[in-house]
N, C-alpha and C. Protein backbone atom coordinates (compact mmCIF):
# COMPACT_ATOMS: atom_id res chain seq x y z
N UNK A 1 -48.76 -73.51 -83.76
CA UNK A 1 -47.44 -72.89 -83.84
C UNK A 1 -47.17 -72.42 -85.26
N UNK A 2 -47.37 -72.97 -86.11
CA UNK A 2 -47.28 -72.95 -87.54
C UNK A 2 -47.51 -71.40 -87.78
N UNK A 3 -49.31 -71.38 -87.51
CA UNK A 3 -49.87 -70.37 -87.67
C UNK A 3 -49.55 -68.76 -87.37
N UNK A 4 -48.62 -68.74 -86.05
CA UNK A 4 -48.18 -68.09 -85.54
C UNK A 4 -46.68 -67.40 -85.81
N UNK A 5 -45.39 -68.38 -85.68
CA UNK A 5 -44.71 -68.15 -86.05
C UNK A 5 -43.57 -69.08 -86.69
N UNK A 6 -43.88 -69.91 -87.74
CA UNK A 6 -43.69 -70.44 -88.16
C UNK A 6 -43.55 -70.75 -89.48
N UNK A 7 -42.85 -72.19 -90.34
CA UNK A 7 -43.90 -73.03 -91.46
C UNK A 7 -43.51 -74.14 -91.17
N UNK A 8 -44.28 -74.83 -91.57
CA UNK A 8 -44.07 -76.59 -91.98
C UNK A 8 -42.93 -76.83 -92.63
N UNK A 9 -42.24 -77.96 -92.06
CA UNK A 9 -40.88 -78.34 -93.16
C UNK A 9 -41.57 -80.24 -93.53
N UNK A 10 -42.33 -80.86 -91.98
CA UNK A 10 -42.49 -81.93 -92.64
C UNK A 10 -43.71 -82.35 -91.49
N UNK A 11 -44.74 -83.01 -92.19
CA UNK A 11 -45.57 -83.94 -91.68
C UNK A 11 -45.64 -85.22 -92.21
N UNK A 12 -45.82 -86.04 -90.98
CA UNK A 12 -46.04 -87.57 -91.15
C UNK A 12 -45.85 -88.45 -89.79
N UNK A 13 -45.60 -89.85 -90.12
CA UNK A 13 -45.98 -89.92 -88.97
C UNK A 13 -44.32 -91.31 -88.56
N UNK A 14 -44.33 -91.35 -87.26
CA UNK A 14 -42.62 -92.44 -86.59
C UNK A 14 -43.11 -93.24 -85.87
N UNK A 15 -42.86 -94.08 -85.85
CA UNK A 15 -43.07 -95.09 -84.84
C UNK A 15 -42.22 -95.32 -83.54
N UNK A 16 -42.71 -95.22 -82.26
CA UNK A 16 -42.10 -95.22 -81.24
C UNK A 16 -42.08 -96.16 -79.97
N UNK A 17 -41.47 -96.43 -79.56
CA UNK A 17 -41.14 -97.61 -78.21
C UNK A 17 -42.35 -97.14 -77.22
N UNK A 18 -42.78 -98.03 -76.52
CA UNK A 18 -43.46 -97.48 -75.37
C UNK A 18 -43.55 -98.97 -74.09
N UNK A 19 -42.88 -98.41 -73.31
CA UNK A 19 -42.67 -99.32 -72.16
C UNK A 19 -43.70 -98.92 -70.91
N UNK A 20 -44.31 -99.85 -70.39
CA UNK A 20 -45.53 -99.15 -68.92
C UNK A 20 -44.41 -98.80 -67.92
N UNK A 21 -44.51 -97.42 -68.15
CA UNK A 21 -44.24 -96.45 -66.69
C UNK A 21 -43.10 -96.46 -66.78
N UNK A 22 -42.24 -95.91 -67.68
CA UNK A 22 -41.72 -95.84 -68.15
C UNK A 22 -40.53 -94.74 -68.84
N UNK A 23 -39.81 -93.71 -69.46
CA UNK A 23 -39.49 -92.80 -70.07
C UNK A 23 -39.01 -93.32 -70.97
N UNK A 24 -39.30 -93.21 -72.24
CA UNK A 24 -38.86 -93.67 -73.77
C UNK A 24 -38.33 -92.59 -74.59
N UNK A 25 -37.16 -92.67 -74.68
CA UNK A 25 -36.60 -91.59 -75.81
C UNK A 25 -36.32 -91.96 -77.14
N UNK A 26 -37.16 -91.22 -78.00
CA UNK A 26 -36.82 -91.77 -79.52
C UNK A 26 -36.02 -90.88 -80.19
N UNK A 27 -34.96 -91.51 -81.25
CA UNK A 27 -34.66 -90.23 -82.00
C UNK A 27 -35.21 -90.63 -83.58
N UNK A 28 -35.24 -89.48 -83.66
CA UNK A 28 -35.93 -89.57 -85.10
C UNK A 28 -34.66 -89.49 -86.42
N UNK A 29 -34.62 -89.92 -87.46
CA UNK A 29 -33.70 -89.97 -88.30
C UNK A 29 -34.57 -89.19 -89.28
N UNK A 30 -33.67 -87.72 -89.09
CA UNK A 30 -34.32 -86.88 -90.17
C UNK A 30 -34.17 -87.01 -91.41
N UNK A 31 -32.97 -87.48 -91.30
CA UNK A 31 -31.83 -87.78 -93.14
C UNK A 31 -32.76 -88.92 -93.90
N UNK A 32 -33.01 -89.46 -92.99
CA UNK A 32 -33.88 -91.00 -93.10
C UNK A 32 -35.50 -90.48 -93.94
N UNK A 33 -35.58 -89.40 -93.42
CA UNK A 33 -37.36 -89.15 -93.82
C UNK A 33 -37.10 -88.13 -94.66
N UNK A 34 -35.98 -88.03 -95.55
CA UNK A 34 -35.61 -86.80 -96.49
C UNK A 34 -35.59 -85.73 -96.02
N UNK A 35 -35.29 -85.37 -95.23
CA UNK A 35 -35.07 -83.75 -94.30
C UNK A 35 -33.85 -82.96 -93.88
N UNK A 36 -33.50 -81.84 -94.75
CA UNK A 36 -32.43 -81.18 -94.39
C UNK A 36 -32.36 -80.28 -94.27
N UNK A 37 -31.90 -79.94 -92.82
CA UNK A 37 -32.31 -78.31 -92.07
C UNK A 37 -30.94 -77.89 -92.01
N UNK A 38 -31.83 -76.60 -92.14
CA UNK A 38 -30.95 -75.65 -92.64
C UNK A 38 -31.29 -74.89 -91.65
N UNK A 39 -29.61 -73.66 -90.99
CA UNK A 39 -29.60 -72.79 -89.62
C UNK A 39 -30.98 -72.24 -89.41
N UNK A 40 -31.31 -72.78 -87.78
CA UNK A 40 -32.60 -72.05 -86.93
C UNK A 40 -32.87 -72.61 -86.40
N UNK A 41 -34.13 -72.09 -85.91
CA UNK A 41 -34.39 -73.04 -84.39
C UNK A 41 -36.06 -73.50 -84.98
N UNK A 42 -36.33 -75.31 -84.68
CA UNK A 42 -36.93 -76.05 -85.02
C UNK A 42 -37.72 -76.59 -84.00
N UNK A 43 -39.13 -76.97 -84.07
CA UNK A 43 -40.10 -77.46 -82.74
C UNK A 43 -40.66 -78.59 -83.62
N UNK A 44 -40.82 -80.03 -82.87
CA UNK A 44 -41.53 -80.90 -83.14
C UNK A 44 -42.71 -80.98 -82.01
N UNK A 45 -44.03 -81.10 -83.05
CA UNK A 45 -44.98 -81.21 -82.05
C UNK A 45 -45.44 -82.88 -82.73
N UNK A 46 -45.58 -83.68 -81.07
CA UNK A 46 -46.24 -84.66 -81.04
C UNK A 46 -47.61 -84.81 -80.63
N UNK A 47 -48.20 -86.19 -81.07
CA UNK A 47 -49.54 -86.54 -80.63
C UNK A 47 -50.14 -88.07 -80.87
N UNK A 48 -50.46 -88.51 -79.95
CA UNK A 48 -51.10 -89.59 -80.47
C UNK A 48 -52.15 -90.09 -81.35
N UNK A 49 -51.82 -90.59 -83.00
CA UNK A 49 -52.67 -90.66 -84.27
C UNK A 49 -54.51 -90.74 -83.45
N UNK A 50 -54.49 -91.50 -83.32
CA UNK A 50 -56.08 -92.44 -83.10
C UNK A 50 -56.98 -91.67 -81.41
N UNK A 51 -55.81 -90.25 -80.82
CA UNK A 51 -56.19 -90.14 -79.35
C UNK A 51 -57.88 -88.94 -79.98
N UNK A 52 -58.81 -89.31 -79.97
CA UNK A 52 -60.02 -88.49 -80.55
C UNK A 52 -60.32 -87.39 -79.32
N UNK A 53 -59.82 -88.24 -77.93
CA UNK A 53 -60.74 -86.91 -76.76
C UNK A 53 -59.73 -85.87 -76.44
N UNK A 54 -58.43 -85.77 -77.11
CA UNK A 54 -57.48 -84.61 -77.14
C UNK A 54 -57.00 -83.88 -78.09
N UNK A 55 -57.79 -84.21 -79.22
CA UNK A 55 -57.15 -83.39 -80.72
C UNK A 55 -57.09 -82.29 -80.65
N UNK A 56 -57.86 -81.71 -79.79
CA UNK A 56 -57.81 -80.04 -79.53
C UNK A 56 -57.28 -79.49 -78.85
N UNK A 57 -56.57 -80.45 -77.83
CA UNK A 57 -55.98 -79.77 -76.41
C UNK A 57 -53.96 -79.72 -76.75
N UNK A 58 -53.51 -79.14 -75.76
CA UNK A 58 -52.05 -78.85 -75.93
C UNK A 58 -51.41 -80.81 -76.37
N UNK A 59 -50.64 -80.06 -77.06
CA UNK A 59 -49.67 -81.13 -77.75
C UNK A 59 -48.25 -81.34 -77.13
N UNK A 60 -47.71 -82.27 -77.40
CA UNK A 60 -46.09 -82.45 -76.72
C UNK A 60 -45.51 -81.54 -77.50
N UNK A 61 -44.21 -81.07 -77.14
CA UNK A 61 -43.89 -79.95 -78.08
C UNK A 61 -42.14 -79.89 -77.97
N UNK A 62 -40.95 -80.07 -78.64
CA UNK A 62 -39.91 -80.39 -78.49
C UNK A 62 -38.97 -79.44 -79.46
């Protein structure tokens, strides 16, 4: 996405709940990770750190 139409405002990484079978909603505290956005429209893409047999394939995308 970046590449396309985009830039980076922040990488790193959150820690999140995960219950079996489940729907887990996290919110992220942007203020918290030094981040202040400014008017537009913003996409977080997720992924699991350590997942090796999907690094290449589509990502969660929010």
């Amino acid at each position: 996405m970046e590449e396309e139409v985009g830039s980076k405002v922040w990488e790193g990484t959150v820690e999140v709940g995960s219950k079996l079978n489940q729907d887990v909603t996290t919110a992220i505290p942007l203020k918290d990770i030094g981040l202040t956005l400014k008017p537009g429209a913003y996409a977080m893409i997720a992924r699991v750190p350590d997942d090796k047999e999907n690094q290449w394939g589509p990502f969660a995308t929010q």
